[in-house]
C-alpha atoms as a PDB file:
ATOM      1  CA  UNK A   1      27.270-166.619 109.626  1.00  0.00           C
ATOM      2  CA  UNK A   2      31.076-166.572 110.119  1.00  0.00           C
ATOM      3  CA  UNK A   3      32.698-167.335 113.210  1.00  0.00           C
ATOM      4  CA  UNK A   4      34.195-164.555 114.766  1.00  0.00           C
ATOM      5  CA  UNK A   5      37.704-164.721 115.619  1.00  0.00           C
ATOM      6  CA  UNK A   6      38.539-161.278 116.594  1.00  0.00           C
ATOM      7  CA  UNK A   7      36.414-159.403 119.337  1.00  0.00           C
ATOM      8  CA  UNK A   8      36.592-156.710 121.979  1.00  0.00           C
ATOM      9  CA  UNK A   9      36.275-156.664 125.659  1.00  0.00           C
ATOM     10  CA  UNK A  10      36.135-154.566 128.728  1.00  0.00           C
ATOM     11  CA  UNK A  11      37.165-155.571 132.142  1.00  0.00           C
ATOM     12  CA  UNK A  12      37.844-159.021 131.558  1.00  0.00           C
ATOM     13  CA  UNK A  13      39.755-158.992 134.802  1.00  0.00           C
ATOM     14  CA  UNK A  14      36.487-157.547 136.971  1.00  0.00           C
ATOM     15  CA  UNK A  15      38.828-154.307 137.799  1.00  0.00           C
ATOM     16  CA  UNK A  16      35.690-151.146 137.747  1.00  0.00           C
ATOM     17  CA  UNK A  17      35.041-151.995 141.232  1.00  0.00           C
ATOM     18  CA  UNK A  18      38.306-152.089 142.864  1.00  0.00           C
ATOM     19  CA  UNK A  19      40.045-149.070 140.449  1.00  0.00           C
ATOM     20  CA  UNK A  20      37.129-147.315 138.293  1.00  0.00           C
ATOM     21  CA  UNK A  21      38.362-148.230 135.289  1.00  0.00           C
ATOM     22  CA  UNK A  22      38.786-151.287 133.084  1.00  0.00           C
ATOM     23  CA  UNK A  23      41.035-152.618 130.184  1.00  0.00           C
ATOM     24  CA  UNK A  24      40.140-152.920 126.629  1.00  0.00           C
ATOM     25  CA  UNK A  25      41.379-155.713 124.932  1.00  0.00           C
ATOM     26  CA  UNK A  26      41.255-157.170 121.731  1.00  0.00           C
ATOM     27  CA  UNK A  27      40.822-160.905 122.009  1.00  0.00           C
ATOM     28  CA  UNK A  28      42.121-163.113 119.201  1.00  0.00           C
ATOM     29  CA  UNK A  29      40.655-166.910 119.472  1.00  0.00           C
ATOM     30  CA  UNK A  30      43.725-169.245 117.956  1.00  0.00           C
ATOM     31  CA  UNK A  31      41.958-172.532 118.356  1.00  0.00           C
ATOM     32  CA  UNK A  32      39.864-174.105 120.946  1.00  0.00           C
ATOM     33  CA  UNK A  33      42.309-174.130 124.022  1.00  0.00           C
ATOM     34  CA  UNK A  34      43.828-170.597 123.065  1.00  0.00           C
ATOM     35  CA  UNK A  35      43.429-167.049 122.753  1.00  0.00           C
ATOM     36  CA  UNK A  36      45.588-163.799 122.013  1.00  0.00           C
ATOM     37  CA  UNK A  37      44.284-160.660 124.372  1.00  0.00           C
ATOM     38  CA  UNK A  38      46.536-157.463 123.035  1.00  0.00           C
ATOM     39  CA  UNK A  39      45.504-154.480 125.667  1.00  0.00           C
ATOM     40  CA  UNK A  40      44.232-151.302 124.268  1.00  0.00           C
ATOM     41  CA  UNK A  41      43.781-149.243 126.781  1.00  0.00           C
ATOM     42  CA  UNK A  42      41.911-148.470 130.354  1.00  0.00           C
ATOM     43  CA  UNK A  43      38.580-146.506 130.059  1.00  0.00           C
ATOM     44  CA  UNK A  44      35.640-146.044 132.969  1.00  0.00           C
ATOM     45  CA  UNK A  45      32.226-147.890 131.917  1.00  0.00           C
ATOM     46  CA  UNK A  46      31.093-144.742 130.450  1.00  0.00           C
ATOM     47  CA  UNK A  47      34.139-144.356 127.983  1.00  0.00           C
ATOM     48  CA  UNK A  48      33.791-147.756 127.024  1.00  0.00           C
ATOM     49  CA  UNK A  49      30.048-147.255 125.648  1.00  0.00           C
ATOM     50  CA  UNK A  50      31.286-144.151 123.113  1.00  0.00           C
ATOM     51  CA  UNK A  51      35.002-146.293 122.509  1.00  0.00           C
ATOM     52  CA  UNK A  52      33.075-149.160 122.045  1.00  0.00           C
ATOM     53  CA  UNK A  53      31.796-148.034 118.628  1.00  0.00           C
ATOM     54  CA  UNK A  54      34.625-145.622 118.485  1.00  0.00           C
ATOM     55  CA  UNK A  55      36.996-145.540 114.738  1.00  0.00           C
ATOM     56  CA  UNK A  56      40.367-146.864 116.417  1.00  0.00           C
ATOM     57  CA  UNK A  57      38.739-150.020 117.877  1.00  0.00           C
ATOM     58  CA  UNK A  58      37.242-150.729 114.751  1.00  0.00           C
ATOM     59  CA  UNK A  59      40.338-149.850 112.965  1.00  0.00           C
ATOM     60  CA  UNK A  60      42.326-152.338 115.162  1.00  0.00           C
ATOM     61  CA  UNK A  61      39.736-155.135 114.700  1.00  0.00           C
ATOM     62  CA  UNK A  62      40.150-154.984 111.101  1.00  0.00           C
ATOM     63  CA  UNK A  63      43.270-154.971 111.012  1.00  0.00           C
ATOM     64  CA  UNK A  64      43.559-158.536 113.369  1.00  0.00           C
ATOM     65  CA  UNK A  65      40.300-159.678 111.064  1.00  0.00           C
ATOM     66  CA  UNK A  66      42.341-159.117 108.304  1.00  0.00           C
ATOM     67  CA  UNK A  67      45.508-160.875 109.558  1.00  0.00           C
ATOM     68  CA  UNK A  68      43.445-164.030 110.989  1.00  0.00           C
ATOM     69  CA  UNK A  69      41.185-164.331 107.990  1.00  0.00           C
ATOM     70  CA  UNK A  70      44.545-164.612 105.746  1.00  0.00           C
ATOM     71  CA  UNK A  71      45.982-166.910 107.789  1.00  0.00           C
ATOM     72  CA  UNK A  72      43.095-169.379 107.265  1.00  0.00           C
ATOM     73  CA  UNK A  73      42.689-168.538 103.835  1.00  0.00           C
ATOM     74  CA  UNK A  74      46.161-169.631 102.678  1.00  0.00           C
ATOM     75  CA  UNK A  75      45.356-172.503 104.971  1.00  0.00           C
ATOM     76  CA  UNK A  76      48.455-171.997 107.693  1.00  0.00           C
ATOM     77  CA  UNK A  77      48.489-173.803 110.733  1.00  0.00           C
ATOM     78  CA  UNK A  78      46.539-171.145 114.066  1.00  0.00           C
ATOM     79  CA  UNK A  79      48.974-171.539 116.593  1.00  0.00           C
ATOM     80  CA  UNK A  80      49.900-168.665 118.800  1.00  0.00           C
ATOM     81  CA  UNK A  81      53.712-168.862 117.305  1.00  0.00           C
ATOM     82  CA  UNK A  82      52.195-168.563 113.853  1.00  0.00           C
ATOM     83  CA  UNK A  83      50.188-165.708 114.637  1.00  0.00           C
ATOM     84  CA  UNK A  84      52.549-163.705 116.471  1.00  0.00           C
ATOM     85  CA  UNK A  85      54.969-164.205 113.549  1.00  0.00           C
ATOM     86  CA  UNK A  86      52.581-162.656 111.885  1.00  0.00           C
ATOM     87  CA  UNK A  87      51.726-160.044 114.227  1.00  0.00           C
ATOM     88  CA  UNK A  88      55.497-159.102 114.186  1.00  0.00           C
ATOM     89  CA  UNK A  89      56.229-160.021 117.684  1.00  0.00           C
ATOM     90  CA  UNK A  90      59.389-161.844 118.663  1.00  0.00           C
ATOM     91  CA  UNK A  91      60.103-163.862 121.568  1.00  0.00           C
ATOM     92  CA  UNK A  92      61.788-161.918 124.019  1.00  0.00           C
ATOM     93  CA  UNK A  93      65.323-163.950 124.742  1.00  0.00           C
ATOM     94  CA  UNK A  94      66.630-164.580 127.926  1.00  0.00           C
ATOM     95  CA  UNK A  95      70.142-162.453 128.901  1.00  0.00           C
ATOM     96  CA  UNK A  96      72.553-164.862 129.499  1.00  0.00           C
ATOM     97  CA  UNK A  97      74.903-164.845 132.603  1.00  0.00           C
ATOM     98  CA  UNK A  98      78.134-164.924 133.377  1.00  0.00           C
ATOM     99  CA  UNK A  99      78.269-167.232 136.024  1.00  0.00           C
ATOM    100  CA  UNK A 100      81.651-166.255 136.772  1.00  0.00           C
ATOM    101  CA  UNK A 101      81.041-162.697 137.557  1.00  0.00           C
ATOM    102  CA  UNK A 102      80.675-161.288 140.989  1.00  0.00           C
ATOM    103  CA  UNK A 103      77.242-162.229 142.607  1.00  0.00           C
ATOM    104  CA  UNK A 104      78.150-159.817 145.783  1.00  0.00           C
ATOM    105  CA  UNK A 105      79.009-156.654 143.234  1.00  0.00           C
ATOM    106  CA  UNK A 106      75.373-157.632 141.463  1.00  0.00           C
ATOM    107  CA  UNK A 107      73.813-157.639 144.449  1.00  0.00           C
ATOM    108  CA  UNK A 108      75.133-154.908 145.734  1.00  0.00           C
ATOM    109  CA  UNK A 109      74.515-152.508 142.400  1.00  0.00           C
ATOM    110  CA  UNK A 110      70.452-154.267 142.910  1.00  0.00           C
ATOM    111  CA  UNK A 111      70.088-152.964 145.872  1.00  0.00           C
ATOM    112  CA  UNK A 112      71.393-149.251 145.058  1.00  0.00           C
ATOM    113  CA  UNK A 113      69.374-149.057 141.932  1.00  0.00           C
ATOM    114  CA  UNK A 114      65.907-150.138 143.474  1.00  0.00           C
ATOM    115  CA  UNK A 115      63.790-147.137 144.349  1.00  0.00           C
ATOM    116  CA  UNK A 116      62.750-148.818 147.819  1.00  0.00           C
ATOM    117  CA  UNK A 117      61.559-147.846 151.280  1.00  0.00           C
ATOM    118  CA  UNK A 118      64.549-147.247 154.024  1.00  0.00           C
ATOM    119  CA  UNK A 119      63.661-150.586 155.823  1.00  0.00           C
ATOM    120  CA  UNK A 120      63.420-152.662 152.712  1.00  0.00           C
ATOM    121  CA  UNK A 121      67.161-151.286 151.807  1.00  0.00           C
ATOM    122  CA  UNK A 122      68.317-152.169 155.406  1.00  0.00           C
ATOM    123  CA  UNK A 123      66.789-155.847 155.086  1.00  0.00           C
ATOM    124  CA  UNK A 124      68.612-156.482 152.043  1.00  0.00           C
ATOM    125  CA  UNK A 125      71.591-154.740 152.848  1.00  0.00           C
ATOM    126  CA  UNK A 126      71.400-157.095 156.019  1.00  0.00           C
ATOM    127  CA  UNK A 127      71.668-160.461 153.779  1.00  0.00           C
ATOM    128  CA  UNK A 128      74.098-159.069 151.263  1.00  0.00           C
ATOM    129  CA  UNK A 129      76.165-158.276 154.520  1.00  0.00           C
ATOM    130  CA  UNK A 130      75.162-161.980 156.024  1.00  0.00           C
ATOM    131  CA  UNK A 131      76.034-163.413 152.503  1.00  0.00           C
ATOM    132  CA  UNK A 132      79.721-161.592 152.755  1.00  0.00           C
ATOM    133  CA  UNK A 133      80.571-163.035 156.110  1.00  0.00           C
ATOM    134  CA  UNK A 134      79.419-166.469 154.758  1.00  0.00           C
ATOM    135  CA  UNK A 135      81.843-166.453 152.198  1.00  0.00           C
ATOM    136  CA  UNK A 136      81.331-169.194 149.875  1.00  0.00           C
ATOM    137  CA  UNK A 137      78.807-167.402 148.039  1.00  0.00           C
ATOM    138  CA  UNK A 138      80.964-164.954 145.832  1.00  0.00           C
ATOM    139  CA  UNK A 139      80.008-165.612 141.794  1.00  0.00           C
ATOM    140  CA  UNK A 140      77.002-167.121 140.524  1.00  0.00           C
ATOM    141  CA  UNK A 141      78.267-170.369 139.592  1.00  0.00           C
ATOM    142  CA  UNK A 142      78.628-170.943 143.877  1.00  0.00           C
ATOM    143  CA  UNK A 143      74.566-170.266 143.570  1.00  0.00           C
ATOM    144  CA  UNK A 144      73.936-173.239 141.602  1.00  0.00           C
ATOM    145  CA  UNK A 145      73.814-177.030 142.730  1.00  0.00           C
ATOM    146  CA  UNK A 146      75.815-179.463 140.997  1.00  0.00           C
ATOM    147  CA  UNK A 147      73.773-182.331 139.275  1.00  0.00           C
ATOM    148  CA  UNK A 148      74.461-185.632 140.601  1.00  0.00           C
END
């Protein structure tokens, strides 16, 4: 028999109890030491026995099948940057910073944008205010240390 690289499972993260309802995900073994989970979706234990044998989570494990059983037929190397080259998924990059801007006008445009209780606006709006009267913290190059 074949080893089976691509499988489904429910509530991997023991969540019925606390929430009624549990994630499907479609697991992806890479190699020994590593795995691919790609959520489906969140169904109660009795979904999960009709979506379990359902047409779209077949679909969807054929479709991985067929990805990781090309992948080791043309002999490429399973690693998890292989595979989610081939899965079409790209490394998110990071946003750089300019560390000369204005950390007090970030701050303050944070703190207007968050959808936060009263207090938690007043706390923050506290430091930003503490940080002001401070003064030597006014871009975000003054936030980092120097390397000696």
């Amino acid at each position: 028999m074949a080893k089976k690289f691509v499988t489904a499972v429910f509530d991997r993260r023991k969540e019925v109890e606390k929430k009624g309802t549990g994630s499907v995900e479609i697991l992806i073994y890479v190699s020994l030491k590593c795995r691919k989970l790609i959520p489906m979706k969140r169904v109660t234990p009795q979904e999960w026995l009709v979506y379990q044998n359902s047409a779209e989570l077949s679909e969807a494990i054929g479709r991985y099948e067929a990805i990781v059983s090309a992948m080791v037929f043309l002999g490429e190397e399973m690693t998890l940057a292989n595979l989610n080259s081939k899965l079409g998924i790209t490394k998110k990059e990071k946003k750089e910073v300019d560390v000369n801007g204005s950390f007090i006008d970030y701050m303050t445009e944070a703190i207007k944008k968050e959808q936060i209780q009263k207090s938690t606006r007043t706390s923050r709006e506290v430091i930003l205010t503490g940080l002001i009267e401070f003064g030597r913290i006014q871009t975000f190059a003054d936030l980092m240390f120097p390397v000696l």
